[in-house]
Each structure stands twice: as structure tokens, then as C-alpha cells.
Protein backbone atom coordinates (compact mmCIF):
# COMPACT_ATOMS: atom_id res chain seq x y z
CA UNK A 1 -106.57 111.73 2.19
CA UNK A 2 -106.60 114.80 0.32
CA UNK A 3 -110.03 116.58 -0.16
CA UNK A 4 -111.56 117.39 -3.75
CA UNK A 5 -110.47 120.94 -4.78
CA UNK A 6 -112.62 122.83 -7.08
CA UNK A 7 -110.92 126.21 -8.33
CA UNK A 8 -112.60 128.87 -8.64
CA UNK A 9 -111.62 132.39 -10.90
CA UNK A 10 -113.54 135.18 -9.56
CA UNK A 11 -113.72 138.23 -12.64
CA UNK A 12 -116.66 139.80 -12.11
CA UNK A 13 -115.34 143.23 -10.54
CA UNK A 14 -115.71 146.42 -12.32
CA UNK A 15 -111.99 146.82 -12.68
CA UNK A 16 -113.26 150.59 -12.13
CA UNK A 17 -109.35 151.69 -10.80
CA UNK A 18 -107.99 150.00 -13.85
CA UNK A 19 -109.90 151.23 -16.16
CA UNK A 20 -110.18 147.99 -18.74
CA UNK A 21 -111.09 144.79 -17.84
CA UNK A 22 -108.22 143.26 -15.67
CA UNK A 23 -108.74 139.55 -16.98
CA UNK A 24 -108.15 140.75 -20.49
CA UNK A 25 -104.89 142.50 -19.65
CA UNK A 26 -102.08 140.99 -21.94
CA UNK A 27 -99.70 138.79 -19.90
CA UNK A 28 -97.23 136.26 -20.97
CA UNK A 29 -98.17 134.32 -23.80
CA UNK A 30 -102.50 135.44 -23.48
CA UNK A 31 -103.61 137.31 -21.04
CA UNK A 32 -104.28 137.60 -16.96
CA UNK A 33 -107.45 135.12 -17.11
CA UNK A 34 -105.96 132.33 -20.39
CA UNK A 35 -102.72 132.32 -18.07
CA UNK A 36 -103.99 131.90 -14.81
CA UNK A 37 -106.80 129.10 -16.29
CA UNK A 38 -103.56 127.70 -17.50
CA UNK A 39 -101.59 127.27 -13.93
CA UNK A 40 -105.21 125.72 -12.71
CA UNK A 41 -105.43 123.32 -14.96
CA UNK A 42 -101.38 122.57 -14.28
CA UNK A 43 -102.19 122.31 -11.01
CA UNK A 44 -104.82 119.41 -11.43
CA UNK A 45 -108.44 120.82 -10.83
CA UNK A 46 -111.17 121.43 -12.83
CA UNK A 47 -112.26 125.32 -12.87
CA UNK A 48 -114.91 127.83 -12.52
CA UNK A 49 -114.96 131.15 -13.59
CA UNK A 50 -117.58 133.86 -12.12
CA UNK A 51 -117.70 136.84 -14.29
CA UNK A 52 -120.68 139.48 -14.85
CA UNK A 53 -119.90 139.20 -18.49
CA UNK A 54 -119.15 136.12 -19.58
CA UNK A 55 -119.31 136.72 -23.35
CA UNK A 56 -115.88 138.44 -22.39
CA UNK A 57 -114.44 134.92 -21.73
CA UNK A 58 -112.06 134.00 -24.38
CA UNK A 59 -113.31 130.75 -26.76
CA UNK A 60 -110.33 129.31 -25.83
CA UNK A 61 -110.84 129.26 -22.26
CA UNK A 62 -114.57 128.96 -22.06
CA UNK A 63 -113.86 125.52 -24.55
CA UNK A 64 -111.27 123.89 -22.16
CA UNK A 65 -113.31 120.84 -20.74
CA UNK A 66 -111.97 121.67 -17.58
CA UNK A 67 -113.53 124.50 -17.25
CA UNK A 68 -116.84 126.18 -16.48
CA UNK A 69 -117.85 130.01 -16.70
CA UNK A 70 -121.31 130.94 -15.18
CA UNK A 71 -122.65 134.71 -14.36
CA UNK A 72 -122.71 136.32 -11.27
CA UNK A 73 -125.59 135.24 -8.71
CA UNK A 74 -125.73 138.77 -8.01
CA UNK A 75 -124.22 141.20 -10.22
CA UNK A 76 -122.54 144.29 -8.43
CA UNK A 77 -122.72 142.59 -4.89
CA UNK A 78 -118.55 141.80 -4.77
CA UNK A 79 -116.33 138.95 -4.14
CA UNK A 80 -119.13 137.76 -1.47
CA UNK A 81 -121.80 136.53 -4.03
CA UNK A 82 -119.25 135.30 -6.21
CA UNK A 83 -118.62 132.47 -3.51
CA UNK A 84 -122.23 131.75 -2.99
CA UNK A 85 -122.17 131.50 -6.91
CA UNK A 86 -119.65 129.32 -6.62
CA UNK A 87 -120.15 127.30 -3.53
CA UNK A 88 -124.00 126.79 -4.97
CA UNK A 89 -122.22 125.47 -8.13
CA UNK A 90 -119.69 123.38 -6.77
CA UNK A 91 -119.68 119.82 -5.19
CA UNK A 92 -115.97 119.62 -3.89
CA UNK A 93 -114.98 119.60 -0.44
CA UNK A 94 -113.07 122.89 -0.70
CA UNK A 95 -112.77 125.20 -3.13
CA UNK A 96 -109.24 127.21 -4.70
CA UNK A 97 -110.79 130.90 -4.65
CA UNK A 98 -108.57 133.40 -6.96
CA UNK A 99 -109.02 136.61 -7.93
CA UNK A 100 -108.53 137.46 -11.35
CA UNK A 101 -105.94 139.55 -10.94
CA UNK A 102 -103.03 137.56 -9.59
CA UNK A 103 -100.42 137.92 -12.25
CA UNK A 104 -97.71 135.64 -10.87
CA UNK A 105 -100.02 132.48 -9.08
CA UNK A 106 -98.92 129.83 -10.71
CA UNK A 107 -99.10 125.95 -10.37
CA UNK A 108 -96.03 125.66 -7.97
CA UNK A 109 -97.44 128.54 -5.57
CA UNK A 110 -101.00 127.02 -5.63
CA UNK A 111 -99.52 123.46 -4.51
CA UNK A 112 -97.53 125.19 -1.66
CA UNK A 113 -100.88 126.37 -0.55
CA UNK A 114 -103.08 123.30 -0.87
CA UNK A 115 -100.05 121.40 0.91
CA UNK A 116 -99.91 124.23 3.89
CA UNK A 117 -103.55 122.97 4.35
CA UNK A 118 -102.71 119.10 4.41
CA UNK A 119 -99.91 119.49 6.35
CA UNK A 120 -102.80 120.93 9.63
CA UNK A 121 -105.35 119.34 11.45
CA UNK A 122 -108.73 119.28 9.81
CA UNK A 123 -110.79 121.43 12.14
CA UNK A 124 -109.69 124.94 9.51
CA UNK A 125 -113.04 126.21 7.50
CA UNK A 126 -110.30 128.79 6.18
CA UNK A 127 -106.83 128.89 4.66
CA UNK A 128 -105.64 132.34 4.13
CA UNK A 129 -102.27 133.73 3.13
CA UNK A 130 -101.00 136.07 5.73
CA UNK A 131 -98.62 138.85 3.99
CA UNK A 132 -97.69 142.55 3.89
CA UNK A 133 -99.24 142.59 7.58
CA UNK A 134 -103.02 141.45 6.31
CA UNK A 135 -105.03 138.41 4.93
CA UNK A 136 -105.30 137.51 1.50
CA UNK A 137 -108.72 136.61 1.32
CA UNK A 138 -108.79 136.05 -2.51
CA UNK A 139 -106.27 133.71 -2.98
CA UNK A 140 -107.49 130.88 -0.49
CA UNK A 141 -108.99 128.23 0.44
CA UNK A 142 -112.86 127.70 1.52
CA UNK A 143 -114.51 124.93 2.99
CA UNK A 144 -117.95 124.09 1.37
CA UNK A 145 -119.31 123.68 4.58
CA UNK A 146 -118.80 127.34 4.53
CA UNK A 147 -121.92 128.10 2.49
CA UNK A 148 -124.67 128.90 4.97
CA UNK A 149 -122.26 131.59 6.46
CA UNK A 150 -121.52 133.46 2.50
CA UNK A 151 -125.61 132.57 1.95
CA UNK A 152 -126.27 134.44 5.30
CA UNK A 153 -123.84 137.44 4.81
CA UNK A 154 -125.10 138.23 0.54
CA UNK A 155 -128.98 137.92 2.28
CA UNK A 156 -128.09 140.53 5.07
CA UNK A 157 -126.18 142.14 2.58
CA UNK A 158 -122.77 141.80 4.18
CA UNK A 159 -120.14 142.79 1.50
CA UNK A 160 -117.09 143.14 3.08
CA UNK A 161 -115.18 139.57 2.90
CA UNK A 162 -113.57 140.23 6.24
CA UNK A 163 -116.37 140.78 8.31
CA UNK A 164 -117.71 137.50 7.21
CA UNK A 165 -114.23 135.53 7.25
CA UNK A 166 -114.21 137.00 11.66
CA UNK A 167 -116.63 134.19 11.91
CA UNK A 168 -114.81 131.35 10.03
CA UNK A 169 -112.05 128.97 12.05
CA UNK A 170 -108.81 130.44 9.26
CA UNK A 171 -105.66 129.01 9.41
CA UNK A 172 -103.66 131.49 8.50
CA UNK A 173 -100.49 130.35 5.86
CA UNK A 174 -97.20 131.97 7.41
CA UNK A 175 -95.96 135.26 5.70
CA UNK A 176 -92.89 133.83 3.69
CA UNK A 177 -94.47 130.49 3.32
CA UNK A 178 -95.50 131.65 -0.47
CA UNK A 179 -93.70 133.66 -2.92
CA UNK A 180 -94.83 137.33 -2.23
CA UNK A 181 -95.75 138.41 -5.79
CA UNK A 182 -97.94 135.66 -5.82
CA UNK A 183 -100.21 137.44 -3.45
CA UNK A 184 -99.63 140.38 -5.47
CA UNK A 185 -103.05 142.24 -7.09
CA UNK A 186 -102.65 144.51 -10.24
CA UNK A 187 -105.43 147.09 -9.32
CA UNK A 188 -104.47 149.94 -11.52
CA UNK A 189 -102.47 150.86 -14.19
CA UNK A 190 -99.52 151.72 -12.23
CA UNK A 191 -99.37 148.34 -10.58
CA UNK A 192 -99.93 146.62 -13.61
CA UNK A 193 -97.10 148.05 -14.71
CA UNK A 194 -94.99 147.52 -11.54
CA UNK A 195 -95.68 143.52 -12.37
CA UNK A 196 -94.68 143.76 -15.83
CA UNK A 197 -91.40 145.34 -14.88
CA UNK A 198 -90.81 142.31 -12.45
CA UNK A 199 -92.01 139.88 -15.65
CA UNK A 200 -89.51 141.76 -17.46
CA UNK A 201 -86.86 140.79 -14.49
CA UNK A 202 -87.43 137.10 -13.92
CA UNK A 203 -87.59 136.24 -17.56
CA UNK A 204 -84.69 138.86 -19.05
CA UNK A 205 -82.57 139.32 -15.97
CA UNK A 206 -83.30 143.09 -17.06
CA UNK A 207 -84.62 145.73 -14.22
């Protein structure tokens, strides 16, 4: 039986390489936050977003019923107390964690994940994409039973996600085994435009 999934958006990074907020970048028919909202909810499961700001949460996103947007636990303290937000928040088994800035996950590529976890045994606290020789630890999935060890890492003030995730049982998804932009981040400017160049490819046929 498959567990609950809870997904969860996590915008509350400084976007300091950017330089502007990544989750308001214009993409598709909104932007990198109302499109990625959108695959969630195609995919089936209700939605959390943690962002430092939420005033900056579109009306139209904030309103779905779907969806929920709550502030950072800890503001400034990275990806790390956005999952203890979230996993404090959340009842679900497991939860869908996403960064903000994943330009091309969409529904197919999150059911191709959720399906790489069903298809294993159920002793994984951890499913991470493995691609462009590292882990993808934003784009996974988390066990709540998880919680003590994120609660234990944002009290000894433990920031970096992999040092954390050494201690986890991860299955790791096989490189190939999801479409490789969807594991791609837009960091900057220059890679934001590198995706909308490939945008520009799959939907005109035009390099």
C-alpha cells in the first residue's frame, strides 16, 4: 500500500547568486513557484510551501486549497530547518521535498520517483536521485520518522544536508532513472538562462 505523500516547496533561500527571488522567475505560463505548485497538485498531493517571506507567495497559489505556505522555523538556517518546518507541520508518512528552483519537475518525473520508492523494500528513510556523479538531496523523498535526526542536526546547528543525510538508510534512484533536467537547479542568471534555452527547444524545436 502506498504511503501518504505530503509535498513540500522549500523557497526560503536568499537566491543571493541569482540576484531576484528564484520562485518569482517567469516560467511557462506563471512563474518557477505557480508552475511547479501546478505539477504537485497534478501529481495528487496536497502542498506546503516554506518561504522566509511568505507575503511573496502569489494569491493564486497561497488560495489553492491544496496548499499551505508557513514561514521558516528558522530564518537563515538553510534547507535543514526548512524540513524540521516541514516535518513539524506535516502528518504524512513521507514527504515530496523540492527545491524551488527545479524548472523542469513536473508531474510525470515526480511519479517516476514516488514509484522508484514503491517498487523497494521498505527499510529506505531516504530516496535520493543520484546524477551528474552526486545526490540530489532537494528533490527527494523523506521519511517522517526522519524528524528527530533534522530536529537534532538544526539544534547542533548542523547545516549542511549531507552531513545529516550520512546518517539516514538512502536509497539512492539510478542516474538515468529520471529525466536529467529534472534534477536541474537554476542558481544564477546564467543557468536560468541555459533552462530557458532548453524551454525554448522542447516546446519550438528551436536551439
Amino acid at each position: 500500500m502506498q504511503p501518504s505523500i505530503h509535498a513540500v516547496i522549500l523557497a526560503g533561500g536568499k537566491s543571493s547568486r541569482m540576484g531576484v527571488p528564484k520562485e518569482q522567475l517567469p516560467w511557462r505560463e506563471g512563474t518557477f513557484l505557480t508552475e511547479l505548485v501546478k505539477e504537485v497538485a497534478a501529481a495528487g498531493m496536497p502542498c506546503l510551501i516554506v518561504s522566509n517571506e511568505p507575503e511573496r507567495i502569489p494569491a493564486e497559489v497561497a488560495g489553492r486549497p491544496s496548499v499551505r505556505v508557513t514561514p521558516d522555523l528558522v530564518p537563515s538556517a538553510g534547507p535543514v530547518s526548512g524540513l524540521v518546518t516541514a516535518l513539524r507541520l506535516c502528518t504524512e508518512e513521507v514527504l515530496l521535498v523540492l527545491s524551488c528552483d527545479l524548472p523542469f519537475m513536473d508531474r510525470e518525473q515526480i511519479a517516476r520517483l514516488v514509484a522508484c520508492a514503491d517498487d523497494q523494500e521498505a527499510g529506505w528513510e531516504a530516496v535520493i536521485p543520484y546524477a551528474q556523479d552526486r545526490l540530489h538531496p532537494l528533490c527527494a523523498l523523506y521519511r517522517k520518522s526522519t524528524q528527530p535526526v533534522w530536529e537534532q542536526a538544526l539544534e547542533q546547528g548542523e547545516l549542511r544536508l549531507m552531513k545529516t543525510i550520512q546518517k539516514l538508510a538512502v536509497l539512492q534512484v539510478p542516474d538515468g532513472w529520471l529525466d536529467p533536467w529534472a534534477l536541474f537547479n537554476a542558481n544564477t542568471p546564467e543557468e536560468y538562462d541555459i533552462a530557458c534555452r532548453e524551454e525554448k527547444r522542447r516546446t519550438t524545436g528551436q536551439q
